[in-house]
Protein backbone atom coordinates (compact mmCIF):
# COMPACT_ATOMS: atom_id res chain seq x y z
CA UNK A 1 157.59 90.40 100.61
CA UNK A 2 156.70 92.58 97.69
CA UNK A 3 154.05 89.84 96.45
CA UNK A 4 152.35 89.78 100.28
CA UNK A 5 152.39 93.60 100.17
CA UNK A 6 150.58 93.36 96.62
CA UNK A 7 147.86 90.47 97.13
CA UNK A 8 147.51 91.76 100.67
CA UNK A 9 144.71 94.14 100.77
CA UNK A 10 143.12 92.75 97.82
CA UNK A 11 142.84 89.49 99.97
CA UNK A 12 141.46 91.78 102.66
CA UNK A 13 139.13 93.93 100.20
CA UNK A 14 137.44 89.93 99.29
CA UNK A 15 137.21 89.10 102.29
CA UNK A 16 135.47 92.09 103.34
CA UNK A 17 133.45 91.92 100.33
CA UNK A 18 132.48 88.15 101.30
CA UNK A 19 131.58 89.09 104.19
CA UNK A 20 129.24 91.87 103.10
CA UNK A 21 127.19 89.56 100.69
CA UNK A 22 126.70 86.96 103.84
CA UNK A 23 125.45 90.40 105.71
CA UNK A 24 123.33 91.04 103.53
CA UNK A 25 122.16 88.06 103.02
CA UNK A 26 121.41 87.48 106.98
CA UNK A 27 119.55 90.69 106.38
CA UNK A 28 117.32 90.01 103.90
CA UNK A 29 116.27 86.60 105.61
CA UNK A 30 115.58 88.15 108.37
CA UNK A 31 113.61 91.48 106.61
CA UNK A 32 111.59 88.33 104.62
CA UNK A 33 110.11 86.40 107.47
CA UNK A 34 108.02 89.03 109.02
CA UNK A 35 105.96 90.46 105.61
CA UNK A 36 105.40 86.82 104.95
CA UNK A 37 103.99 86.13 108.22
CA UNK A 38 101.67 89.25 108.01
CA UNK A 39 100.45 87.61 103.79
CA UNK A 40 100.89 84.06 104.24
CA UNK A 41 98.00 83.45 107.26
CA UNK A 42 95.55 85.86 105.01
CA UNK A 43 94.48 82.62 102.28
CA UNK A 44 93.59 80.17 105.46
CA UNK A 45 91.11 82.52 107.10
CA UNK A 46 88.11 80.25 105.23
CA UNK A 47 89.83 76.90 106.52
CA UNK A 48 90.38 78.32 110.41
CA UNK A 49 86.39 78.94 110.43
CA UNK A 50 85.86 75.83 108.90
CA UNK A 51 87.88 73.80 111.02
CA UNK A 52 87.12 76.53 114.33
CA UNK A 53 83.38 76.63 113.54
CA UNK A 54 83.67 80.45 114.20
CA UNK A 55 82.46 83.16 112.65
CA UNK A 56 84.44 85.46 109.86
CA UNK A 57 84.82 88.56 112.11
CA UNK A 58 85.68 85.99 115.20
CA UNK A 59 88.78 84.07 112.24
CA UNK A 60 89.87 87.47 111.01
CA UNK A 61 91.76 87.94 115.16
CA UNK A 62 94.36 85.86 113.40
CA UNK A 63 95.58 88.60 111.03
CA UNK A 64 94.62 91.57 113.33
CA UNK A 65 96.17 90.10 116.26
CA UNK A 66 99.86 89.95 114.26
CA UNK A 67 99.04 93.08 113.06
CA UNK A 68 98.03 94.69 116.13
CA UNK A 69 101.80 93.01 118.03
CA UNK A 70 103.68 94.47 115.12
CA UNK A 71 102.68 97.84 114.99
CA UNK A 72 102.26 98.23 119.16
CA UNK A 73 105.48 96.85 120.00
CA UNK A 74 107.98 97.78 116.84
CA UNK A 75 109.19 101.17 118.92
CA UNK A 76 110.15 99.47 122.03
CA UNK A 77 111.62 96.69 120.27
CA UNK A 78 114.06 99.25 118.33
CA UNK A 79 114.61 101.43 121.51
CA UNK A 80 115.13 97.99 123.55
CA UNK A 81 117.52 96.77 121.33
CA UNK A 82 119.19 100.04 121.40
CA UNK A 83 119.52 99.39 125.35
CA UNK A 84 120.89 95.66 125.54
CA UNK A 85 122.26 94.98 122.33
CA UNK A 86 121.03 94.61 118.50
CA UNK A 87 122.58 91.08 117.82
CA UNK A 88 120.91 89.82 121.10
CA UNK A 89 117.56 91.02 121.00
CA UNK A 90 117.64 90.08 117.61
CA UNK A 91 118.21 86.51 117.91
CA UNK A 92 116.02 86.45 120.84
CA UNK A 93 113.47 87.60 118.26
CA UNK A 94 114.06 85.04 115.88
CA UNK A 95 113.38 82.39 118.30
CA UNK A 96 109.93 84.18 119.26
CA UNK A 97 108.75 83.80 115.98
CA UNK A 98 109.85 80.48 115.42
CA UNK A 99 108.49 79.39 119.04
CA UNK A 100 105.13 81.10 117.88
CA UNK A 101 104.87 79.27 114.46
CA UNK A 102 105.23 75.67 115.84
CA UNK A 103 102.69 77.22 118.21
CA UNK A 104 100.24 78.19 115.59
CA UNK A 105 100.61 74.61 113.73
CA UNK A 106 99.84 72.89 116.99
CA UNK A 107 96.83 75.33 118.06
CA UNK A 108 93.78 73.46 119.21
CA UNK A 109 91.34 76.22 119.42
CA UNK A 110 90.91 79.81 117.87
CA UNK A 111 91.96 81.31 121.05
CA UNK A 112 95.11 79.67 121.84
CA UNK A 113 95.90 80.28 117.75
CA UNK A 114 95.36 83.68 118.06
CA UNK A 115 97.37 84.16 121.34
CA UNK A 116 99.94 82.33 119.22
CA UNK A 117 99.69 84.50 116.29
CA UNK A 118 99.97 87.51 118.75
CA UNK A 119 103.72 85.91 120.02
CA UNK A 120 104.42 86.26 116.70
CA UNK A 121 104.12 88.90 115.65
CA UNK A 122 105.97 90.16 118.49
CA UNK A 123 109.10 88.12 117.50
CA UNK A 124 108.08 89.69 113.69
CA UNK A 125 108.55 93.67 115.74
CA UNK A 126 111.96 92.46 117.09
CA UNK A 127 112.70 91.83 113.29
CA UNK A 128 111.31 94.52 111.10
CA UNK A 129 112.60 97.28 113.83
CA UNK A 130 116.29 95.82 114.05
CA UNK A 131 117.16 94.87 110.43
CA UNK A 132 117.75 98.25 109.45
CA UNK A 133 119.83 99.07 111.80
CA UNK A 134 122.99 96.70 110.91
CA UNK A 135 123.30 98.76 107.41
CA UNK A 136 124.71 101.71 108.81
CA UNK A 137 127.05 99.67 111.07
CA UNK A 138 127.92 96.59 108.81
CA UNK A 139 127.59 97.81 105.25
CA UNK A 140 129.91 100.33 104.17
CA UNK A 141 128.54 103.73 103.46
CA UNK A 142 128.63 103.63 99.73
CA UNK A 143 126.67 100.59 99.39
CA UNK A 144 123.64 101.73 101.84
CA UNK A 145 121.37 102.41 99.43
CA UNK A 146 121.85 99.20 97.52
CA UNK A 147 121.48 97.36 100.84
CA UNK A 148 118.16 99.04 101.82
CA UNK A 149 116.95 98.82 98.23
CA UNK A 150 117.67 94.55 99.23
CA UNK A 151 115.78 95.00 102.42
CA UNK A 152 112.81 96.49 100.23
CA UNK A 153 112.89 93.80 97.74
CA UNK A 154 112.67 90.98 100.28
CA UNK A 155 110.07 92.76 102.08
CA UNK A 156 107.59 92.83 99.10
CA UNK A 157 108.89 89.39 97.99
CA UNK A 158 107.16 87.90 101.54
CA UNK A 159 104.38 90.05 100.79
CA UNK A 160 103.42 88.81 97.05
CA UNK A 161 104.47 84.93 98.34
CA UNK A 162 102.72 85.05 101.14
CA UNK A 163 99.17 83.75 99.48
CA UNK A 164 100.71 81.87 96.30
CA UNK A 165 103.08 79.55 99.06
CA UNK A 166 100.10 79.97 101.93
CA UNK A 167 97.80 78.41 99.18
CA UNK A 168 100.19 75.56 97.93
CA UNK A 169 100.96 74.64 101.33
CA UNK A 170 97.04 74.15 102.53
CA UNK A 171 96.65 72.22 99.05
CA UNK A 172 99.51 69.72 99.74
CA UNK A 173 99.67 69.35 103.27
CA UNK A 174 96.56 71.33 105.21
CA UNK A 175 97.02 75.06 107.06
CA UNK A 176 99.45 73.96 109.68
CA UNK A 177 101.81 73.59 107.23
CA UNK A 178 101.87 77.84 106.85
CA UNK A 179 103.00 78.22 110.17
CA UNK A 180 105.53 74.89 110.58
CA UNK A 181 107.81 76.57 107.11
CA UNK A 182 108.66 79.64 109.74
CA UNK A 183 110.08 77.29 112.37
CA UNK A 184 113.25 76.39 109.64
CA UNK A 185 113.42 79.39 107.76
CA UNK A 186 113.31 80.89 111.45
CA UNK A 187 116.00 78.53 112.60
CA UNK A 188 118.31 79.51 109.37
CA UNK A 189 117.47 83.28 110.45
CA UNK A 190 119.04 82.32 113.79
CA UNK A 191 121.97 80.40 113.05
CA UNK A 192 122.86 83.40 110.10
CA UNK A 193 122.63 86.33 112.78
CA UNK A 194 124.93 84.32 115.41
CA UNK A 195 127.12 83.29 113.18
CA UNK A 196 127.62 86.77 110.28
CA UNK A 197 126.23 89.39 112.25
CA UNK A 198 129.29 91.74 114.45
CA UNK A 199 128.74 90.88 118.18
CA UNK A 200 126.94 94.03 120.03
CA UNK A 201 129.73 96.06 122.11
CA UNK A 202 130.24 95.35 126.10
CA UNK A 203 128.37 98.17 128.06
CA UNK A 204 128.56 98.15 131.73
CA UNK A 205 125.29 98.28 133.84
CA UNK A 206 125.95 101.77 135.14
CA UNK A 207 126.72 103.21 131.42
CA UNK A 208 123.44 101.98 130.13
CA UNK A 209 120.16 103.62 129.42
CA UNK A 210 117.15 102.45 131.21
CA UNK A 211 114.17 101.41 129.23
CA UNK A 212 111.04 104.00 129.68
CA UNK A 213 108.65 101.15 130.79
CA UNK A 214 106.01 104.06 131.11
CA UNK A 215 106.28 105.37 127.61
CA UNK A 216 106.40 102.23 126.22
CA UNK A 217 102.82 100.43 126.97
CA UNK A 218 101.31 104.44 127.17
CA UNK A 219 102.64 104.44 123.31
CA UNK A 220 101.59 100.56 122.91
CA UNK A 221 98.27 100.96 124.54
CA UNK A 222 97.68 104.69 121.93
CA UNK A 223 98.74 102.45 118.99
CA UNK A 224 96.44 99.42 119.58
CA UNK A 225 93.44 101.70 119.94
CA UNK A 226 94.27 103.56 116.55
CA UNK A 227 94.59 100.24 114.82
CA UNK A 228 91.26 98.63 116.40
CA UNK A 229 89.79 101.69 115.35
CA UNK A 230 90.38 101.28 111.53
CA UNK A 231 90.14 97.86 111.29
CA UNK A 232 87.10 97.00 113.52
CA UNK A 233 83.49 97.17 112.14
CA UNK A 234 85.14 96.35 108.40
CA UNK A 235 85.05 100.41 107.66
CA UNK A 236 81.60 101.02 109.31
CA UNK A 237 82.57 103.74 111.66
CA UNK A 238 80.35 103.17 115.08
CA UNK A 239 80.16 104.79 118.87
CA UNK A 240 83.19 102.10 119.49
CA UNK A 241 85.36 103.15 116.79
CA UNK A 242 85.16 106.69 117.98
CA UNK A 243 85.52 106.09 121.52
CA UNK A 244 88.78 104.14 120.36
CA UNK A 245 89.84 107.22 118.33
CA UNK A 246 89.22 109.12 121.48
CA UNK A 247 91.48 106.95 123.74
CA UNK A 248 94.17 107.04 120.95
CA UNK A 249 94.15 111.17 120.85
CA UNK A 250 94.37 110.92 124.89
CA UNK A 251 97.01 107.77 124.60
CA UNK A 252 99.30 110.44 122.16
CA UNK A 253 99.27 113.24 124.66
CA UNK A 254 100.11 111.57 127.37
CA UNK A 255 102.66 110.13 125.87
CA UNK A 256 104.34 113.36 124.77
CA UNK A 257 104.51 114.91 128.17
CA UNK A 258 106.01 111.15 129.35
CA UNK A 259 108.74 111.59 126.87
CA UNK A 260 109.26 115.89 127.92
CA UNK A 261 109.67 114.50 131.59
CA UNK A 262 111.29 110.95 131.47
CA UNK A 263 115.02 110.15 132.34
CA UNK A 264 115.56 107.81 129.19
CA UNK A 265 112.57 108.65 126.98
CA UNK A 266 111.58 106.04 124.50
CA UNK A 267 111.77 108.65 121.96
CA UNK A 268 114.66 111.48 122.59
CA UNK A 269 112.45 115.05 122.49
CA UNK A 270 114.93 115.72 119.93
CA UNK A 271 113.66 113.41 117.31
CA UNK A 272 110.41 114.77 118.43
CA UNK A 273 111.58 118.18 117.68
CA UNK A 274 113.88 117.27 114.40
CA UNK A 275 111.33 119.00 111.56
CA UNK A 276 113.52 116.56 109.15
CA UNK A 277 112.41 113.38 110.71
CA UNK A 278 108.64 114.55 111.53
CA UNK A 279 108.87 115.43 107.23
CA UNK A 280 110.02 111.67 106.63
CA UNK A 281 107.51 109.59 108.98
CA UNK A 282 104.65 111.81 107.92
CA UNK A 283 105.44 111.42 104.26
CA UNK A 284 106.51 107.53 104.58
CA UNK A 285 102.73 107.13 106.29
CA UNK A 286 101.38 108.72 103.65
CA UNK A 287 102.63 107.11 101.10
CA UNK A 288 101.70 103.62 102.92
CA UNK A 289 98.09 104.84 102.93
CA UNK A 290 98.25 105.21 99.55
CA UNK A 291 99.72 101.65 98.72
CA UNK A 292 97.48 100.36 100.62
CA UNK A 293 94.73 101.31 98.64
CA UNK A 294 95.87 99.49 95.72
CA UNK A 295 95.52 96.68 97.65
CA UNK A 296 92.18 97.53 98.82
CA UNK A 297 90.04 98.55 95.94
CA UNK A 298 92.04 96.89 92.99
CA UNK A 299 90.51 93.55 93.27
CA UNK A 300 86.85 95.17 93.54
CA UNK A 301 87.43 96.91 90.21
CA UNK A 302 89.15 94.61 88.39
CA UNK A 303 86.30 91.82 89.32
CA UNK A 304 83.35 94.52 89.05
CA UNK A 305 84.48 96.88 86.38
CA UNK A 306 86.58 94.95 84.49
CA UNK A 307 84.68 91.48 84.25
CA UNK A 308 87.76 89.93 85.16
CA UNK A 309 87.28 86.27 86.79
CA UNK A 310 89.32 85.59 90.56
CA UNK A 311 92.21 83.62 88.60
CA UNK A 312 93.02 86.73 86.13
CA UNK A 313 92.34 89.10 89.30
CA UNK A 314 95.05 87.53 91.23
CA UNK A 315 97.40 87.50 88.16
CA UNK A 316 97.33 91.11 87.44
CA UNK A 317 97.14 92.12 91.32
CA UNK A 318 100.61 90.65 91.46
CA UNK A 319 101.76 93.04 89.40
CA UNK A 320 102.32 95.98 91.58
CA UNK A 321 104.70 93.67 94.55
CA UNK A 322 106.57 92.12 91.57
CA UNK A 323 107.39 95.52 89.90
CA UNK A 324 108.21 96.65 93.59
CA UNK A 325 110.24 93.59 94.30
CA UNK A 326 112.21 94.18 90.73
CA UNK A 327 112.81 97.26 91.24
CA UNK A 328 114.26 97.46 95.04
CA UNK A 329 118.08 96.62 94.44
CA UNK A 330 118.12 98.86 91.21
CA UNK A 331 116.39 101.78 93.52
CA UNK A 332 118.84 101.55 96.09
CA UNK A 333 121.95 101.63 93.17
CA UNK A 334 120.37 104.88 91.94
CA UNK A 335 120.00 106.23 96.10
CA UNK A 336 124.02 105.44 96.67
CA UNK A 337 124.57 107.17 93.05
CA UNK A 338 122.77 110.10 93.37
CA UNK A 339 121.20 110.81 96.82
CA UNK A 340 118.65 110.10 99.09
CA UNK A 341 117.17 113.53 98.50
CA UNK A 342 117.04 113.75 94.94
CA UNK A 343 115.50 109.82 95.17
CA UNK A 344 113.10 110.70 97.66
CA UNK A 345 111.26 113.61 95.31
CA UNK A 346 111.54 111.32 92.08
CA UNK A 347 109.79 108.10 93.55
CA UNK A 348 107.01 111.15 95.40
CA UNK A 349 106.65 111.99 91.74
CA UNK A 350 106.38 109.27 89.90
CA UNK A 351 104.13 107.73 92.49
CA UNK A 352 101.67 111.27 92.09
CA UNK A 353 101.82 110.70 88.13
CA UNK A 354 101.27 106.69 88.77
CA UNK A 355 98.19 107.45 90.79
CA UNK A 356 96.34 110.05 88.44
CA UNK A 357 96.98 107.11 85.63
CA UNK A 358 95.20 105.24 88.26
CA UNK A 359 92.44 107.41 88.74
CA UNK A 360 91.75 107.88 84.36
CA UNK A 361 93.74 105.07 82.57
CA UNK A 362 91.72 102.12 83.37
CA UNK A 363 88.57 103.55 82.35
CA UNK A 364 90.12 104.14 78.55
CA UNK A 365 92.31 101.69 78.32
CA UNK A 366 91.25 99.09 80.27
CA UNK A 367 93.26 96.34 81.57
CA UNK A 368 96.19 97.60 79.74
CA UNK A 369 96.27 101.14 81.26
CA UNK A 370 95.55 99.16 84.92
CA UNK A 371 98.66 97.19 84.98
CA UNK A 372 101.00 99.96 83.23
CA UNK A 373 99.39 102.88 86.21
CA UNK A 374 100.26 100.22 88.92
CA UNK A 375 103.75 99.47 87.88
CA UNK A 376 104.48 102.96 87.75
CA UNK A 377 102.99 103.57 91.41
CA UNK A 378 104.80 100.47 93.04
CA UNK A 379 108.33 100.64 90.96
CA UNK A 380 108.44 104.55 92.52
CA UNK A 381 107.25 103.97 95.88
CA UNK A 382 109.93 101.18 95.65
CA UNK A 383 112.38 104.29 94.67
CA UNK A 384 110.64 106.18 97.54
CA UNK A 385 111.04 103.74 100.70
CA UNK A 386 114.57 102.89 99.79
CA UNK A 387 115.48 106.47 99.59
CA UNK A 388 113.71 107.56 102.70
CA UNK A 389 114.63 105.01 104.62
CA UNK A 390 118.72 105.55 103.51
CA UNK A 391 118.18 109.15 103.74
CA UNK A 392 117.00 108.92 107.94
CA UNK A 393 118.95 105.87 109.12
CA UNK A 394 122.63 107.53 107.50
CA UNK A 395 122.29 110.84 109.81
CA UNK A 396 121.36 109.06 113.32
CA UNK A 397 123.79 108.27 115.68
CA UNK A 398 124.53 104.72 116.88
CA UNK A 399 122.86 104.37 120.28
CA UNK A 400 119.59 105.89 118.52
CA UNK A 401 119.26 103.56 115.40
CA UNK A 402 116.54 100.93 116.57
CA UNK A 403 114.51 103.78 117.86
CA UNK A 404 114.52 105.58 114.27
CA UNK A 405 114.21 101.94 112.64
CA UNK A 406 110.87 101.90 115.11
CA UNK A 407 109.57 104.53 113.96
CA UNK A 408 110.13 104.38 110.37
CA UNK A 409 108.33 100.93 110.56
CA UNK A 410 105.59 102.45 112.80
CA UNK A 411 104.86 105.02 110.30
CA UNK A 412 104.75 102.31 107.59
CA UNK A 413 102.24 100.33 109.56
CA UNK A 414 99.77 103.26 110.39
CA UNK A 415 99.82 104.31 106.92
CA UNK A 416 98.75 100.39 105.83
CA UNK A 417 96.32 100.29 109.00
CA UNK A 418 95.00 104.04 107.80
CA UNK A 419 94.98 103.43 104.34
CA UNK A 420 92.93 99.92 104.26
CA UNK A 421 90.01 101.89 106.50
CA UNK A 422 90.21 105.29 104.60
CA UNK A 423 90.49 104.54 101.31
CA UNK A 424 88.10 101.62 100.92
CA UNK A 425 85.67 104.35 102.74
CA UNK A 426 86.28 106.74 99.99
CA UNK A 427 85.52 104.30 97.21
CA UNK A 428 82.74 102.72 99.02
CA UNK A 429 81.10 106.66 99.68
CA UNK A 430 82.01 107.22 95.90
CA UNK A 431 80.59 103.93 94.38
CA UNK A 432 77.44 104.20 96.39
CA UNK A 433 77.43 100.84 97.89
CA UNK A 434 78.41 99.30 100.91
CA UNK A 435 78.74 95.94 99.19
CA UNK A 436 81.17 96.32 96.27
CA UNK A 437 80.33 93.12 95.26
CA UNK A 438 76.83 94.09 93.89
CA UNK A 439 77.80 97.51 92.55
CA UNK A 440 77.64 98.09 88.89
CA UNK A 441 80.62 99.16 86.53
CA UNK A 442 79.84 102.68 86.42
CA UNK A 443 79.86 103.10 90.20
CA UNK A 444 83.21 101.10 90.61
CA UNK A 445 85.03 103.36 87.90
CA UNK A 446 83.49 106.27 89.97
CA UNK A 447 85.09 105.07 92.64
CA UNK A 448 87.96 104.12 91.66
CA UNK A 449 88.75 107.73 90.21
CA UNK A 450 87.94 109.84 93.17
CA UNK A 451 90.16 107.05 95.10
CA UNK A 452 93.05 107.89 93.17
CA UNK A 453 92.34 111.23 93.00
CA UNK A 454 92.35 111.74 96.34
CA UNK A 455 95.45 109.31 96.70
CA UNK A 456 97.44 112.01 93.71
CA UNK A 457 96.72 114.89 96.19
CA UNK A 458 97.75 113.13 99.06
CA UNK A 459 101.17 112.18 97.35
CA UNK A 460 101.44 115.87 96.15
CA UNK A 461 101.20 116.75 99.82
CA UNK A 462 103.65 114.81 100.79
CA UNK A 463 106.18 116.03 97.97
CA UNK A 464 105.52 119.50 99.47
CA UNK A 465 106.25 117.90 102.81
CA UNK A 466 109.49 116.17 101.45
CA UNK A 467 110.21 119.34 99.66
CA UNK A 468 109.96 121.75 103.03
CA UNK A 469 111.45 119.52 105.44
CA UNK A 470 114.69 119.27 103.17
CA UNK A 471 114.64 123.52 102.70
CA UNK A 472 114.14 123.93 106.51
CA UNK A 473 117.11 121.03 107.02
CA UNK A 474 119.36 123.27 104.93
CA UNK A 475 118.11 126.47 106.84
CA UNK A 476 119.18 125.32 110.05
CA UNK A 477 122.55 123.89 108.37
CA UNK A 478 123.16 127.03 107.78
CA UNK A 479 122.05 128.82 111.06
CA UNK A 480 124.04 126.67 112.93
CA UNK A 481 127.38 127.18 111.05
């Protein structure tokens, strides 16, 4: 009896410990799929208007239309999962996407791919707004940080895959292979979450919210304006781009006096009113637009500026995901050790220092200073995203978690939508030329320092945002004790 009491917990504390790793393993599948369907579609564009006979702006609907179902319906698809149940939705999720990709692989015109693409990226919402939400629940407290640090790393491994795999696949085996690998991984997803995942809690009919149907497509509707907006007319802003602008502004009012008046808002006013929360999504958007703008106007300089040839662009552009990849799990070690707080302010400041190295180092030290400025910008925003993201999701209550996980993705996604449209406008205004490709060195490492510049000021500003929210948190701490 002495031996069971002995070997008992331990037992317990492996089993437990088991079944965390197979958690977080479900997890990271799942927080995979979606980053490498938004990468992995990019490297076929030249083969869909080959094989389409369409133009380029007519082939690029295949990326914007994933894009444009992700970032529309990621709110909802927290706040509905909220509503019937995490697990369910979630699998229900899975299938979309897996559904969508044999879809895609079978599509016989541009049309019916791009519908296809669209059902995908819906599933892809279900996914990237409920992932987060099993940490808190699942993973125990002390561990959060490593687990979102996990989520991270997966999420920037799809991303730096997606064209390497996307390209190896259309060499071996043509571009329906890049949709028919999400149908298995998608299956695996499934089977994982049924299977590893807790079951989501019986709620009766009468106890449960309702879902603000309203809300939801007035918020969806806002959101898919904003995003044609920055990503039609390739950065040219025209009379459409504003008029979408326009109908976005209107689309955001509205749906703040929606949420004041509804009966089971799609966002609680509270959140609306929580200065803490407003301080994280403004800063996480931010610090997307900024990301994105490595993405954006690296290869132009490093091909222009740099003399470097497409093979040796690629190379050192996959230097920044792969220092953000490495450095995920190791970020989210340091968040459970030490804080999200503290986390949060040293990722905002090593990504301002990263970004003035971008704006001066390459010019002096070439190649060398490149690479080392980039590393520094990704490995912190790494540090910044798992700390934010810990930081938000530990202080929500349960019924409100795929709402928050919404939004945090939301903000993520207008920062990357902002960012692509705003920052190659700022380097194009800089440089002098609307095609990069026949600008000269001096007006590409013009543009790439007032770029950066501008991106150091706008991580600055949201250090001072990360900075206030957290003194007017511990203000009202202390005014309500």
């Amino acid at each position: 009896m002495n031996t069971l009491r002995t070997h008992g917990p331990a037992r317990r504390g492996a089993r437990s410990e088991t079944s965390t790793r197979w958690v977080l393993a479900t997890l990271a599948l799942c927080a995979l799929l979606p980053s490498l369907g938004t990468s992995i579609a990019n490297v076929a564009l030249p083969n869909f208007a080959q094989i389409y006979g369409a133009p380029l702006p007519q082939v690029q609907w295949v990326v914007i239309a994933y894009l444009l179902a992700t970032t529309t319906l990621v709110v909802g698809a927290g706040r509905l999962g909220d509503i019937v149940g995490r697990r369910r939705l979630l699998t229900l999720g899975i299938l979309l996407f897996s559904l969508a990709s044999v879809l895609c692989a079978l599509a016989p015109a541009l049309p019916w791919l791009i519908a296809a693409r669209a059902l995908q990226g819906a599933g892809a919402a279900i996914m990237m707004a409920l992932t987060m939400t099993f940490v808190a629940g699942v993973v125990p407290k002390e561990q959060a940080g490593t687990a979102m640090g996990l989520l991270g790393t997966m999420s920037a491994i799809g991303t730096a895959l997606g064209p390497t795999l996307g390209g190896a696949l259309i060499a071996g085996f043509g571009w329906p292979a890049i949709f028919w690998v999400g149908a298995p991984l998608g299956l695996v997803a499934w089977a994982l979450v049924r299977h590893v995942l807790p079951a989501d809690r019986a709620v009766s009919k009468s106890g449960r919210a309702g879902f603000d149907a309203v809300g939801t497509l007035t918020l969806a509707l806002s959101l898919a304006a904003y995003a044609l907006a920055m990503t039609l007319g390739r950065g040219n802003f025209g009379a459409s781009n504003l008029a979408l602008l326009l109908v976005a502004v209107i689309g955001a009012g509205v749906f703040l006096r929606t949420q004041a008046r509804a009966s089971s808002p799609l966002v609680s006013p509270a959140h609306l009113r929580d200065t803490g929360l407003q301080g994280s999504l403004a800063t996480s958007a931010i610090v997307a637009t900024v990301v994105m703008a490595t993405l954006v106007v690296g290869p132009y300089y490093l091909a222009g500026a740099l003399g470097l040839d497409p093979v040796w662009v690629g190379v050192v552009m996959s230097a920044g995901p792969v220092a953000a990849a490495l450095a995920g799990v190791p970020a989210g070690r340091l968040v459970d050790r030490f804080g999200a707080w503290r986390m949060t302010v040293v990722g905002l400041a090593g990504m301002t220092l990263g970004c003035v190295g971008l704006s001066l180092a390459p010019a002096t030290l070439g190649i060398a200073g490149y690479v080392s400025a980039i590393v520094i910008t990704t490995t912190h925003y790494a540090v910044f995203q798992t700390a934010n993201n810990t930081g938000v999701m530990s202080g929500i209550a349960t019924d409100q978690r795929g709402t928050v996980s919404g939004l945090l993705n939301l903000a993520r996604n207008l920062g990357l939508i902002t960012g692509a449209s705003l920052m190659g406008a700022i380097f194009a205004f800089v440089a002098g030329a609307g095609d990069f490709d026949g600008a000269a060195p001096d007006a590409l490492t013009r543009g790439m320092r007032a770029t950066f510049g501008v991106a150091a000021l706008m991580v600055a500003v949201a250090l001072a945002l990360a900075l206030g929210a957290s003194r007017r948190s511990r203000e009202d701490e202390r005014s309500g004790a």
